[in-house]
C-alpha atoms as a PDB file:
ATOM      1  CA  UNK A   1     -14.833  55.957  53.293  1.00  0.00           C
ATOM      2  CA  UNK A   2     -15.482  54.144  56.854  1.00  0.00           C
ATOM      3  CA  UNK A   3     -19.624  55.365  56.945  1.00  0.00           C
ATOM      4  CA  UNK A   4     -19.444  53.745  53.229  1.00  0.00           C
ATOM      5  CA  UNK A   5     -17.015  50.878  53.704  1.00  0.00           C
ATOM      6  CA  UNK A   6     -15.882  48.284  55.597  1.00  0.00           C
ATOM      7  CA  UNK A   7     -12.655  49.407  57.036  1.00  0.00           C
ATOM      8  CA  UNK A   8     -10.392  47.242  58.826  1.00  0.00           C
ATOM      9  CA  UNK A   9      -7.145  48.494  60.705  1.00  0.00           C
ATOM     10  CA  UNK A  10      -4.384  46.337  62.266  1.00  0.00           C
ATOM     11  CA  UNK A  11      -6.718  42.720  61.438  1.00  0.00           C
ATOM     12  CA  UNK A  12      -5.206  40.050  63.486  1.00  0.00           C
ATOM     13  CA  UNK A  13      -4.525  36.583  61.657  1.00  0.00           C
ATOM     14  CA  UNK A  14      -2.845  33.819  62.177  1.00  0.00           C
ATOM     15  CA  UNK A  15       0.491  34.980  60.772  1.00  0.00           C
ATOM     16  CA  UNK A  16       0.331  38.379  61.963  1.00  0.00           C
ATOM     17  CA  UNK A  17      -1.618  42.205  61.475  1.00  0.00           C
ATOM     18  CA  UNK A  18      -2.841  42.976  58.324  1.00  0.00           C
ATOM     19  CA  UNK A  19      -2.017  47.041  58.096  1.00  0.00           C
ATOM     20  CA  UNK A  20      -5.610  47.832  56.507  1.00  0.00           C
ATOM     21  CA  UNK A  21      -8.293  46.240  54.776  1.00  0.00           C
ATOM     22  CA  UNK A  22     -11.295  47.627  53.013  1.00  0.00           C
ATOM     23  CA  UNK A  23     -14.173  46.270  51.748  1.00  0.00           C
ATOM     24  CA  UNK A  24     -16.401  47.146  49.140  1.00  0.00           C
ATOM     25  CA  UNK A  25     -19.210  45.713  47.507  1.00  0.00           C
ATOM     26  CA  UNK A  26     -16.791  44.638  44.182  1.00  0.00           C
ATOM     27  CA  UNK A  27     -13.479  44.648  45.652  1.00  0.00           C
ATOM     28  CA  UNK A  28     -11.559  44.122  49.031  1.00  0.00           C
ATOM     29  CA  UNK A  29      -8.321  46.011  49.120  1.00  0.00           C
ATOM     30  CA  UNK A  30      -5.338  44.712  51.288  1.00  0.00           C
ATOM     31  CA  UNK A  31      -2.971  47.362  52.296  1.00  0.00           C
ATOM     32  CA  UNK A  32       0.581  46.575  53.406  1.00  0.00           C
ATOM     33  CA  UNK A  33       2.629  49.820  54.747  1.00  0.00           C
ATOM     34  CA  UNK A  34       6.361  49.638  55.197  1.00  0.00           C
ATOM     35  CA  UNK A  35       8.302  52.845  57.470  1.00  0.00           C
ATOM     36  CA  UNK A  36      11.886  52.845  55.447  1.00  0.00           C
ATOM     37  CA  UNK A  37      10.867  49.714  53.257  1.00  0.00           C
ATOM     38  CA  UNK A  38       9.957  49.032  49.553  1.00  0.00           C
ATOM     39  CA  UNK A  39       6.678  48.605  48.251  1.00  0.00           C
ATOM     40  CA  UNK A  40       7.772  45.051  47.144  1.00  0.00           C
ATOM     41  CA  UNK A  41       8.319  44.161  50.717  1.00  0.00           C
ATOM     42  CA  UNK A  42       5.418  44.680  51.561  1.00  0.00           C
ATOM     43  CA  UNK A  43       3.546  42.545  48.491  1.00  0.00           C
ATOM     44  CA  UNK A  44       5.837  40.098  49.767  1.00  0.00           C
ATOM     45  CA  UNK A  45       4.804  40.032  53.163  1.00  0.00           C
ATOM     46  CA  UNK A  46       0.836  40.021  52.215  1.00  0.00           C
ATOM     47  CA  UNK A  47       1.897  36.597  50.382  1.00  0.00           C
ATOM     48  CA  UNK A  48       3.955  35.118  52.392  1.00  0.00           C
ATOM     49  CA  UNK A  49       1.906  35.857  55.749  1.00  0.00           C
ATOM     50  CA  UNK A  50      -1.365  34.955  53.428  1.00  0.00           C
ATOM     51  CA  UNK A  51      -3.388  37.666  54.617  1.00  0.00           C
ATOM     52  CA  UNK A  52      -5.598  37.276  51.484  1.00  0.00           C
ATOM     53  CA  UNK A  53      -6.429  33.288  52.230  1.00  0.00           C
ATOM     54  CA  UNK A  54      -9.708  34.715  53.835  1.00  0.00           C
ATOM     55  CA  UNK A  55     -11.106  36.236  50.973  1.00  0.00           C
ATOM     56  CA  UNK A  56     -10.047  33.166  48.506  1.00  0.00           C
ATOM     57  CA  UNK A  57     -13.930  31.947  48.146  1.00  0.00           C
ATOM     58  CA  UNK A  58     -15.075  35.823  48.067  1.00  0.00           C
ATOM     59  CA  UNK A  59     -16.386  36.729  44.358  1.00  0.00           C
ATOM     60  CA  UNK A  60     -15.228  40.248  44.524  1.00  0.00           C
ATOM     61  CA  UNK A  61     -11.759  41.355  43.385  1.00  0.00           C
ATOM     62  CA  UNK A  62      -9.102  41.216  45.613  1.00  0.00           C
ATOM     63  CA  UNK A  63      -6.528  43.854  45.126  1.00  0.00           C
ATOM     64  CA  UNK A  64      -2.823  43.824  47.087  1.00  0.00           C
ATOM     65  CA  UNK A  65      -1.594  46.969  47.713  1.00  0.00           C
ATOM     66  CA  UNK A  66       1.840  47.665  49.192  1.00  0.00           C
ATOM     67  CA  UNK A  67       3.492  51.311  50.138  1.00  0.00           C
ATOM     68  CA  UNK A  68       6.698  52.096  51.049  1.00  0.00           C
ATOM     69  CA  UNK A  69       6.971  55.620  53.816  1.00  0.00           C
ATOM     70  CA  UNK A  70       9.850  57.368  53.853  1.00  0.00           C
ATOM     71  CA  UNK A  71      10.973  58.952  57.630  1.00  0.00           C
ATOM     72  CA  UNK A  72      12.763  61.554  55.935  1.00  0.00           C
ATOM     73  CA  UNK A  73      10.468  62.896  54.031  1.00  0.00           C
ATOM     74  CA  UNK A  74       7.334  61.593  55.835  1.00  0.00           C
ATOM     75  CA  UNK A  75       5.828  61.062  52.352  1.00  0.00           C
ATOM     76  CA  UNK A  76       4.917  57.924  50.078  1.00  0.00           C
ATOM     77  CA  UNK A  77       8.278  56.913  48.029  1.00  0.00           C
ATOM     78  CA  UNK A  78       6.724  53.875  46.312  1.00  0.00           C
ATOM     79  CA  UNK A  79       3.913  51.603  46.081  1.00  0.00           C
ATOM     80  CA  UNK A  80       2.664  48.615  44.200  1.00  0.00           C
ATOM     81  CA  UNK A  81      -0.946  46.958  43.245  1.00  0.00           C
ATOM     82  CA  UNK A  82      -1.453  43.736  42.464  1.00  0.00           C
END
């Protein structure tokens, strides 16, 4: 995906570090990861730290995506799209 993409990691704003965005020609995807945390956490955090305000002129599809890691397991144990 990065030779085909746009791929952003750790994108500094204003309110803090986006985990990972990528960008394709339809849609830009906005990835939120939480270690130990929900998926809804980190949905939450994309809002509340606005780390979609960029693309709010863009015409392609902006997509939120939050994951929640577990330590334990070291595997994915939730995620959400919006």
């Amino acid at each position: 995906m990065i030779s085909t993409y746009a791929v952003t990691v750790e994108q500094p704003q204003s309110q803090g570090r986006v985990d990972c965005i990528v960008e394709t020609p339809k849609y830009v995807y906005i990835f939120e990861f939480k270690l130990d945390g929900t998926a809804s956490e980190a949905l939450r955090q994309i809002e509340e730290r606005g780390y979609a305000r960029p693309y709010a002129s863009d015409s392609r599809t902006v997509l939120r995506i939050g994951a929640g890691f577990s330590s334990a397991t070291g595997t994915i144990e939730d995620w959400k799209a919006e």
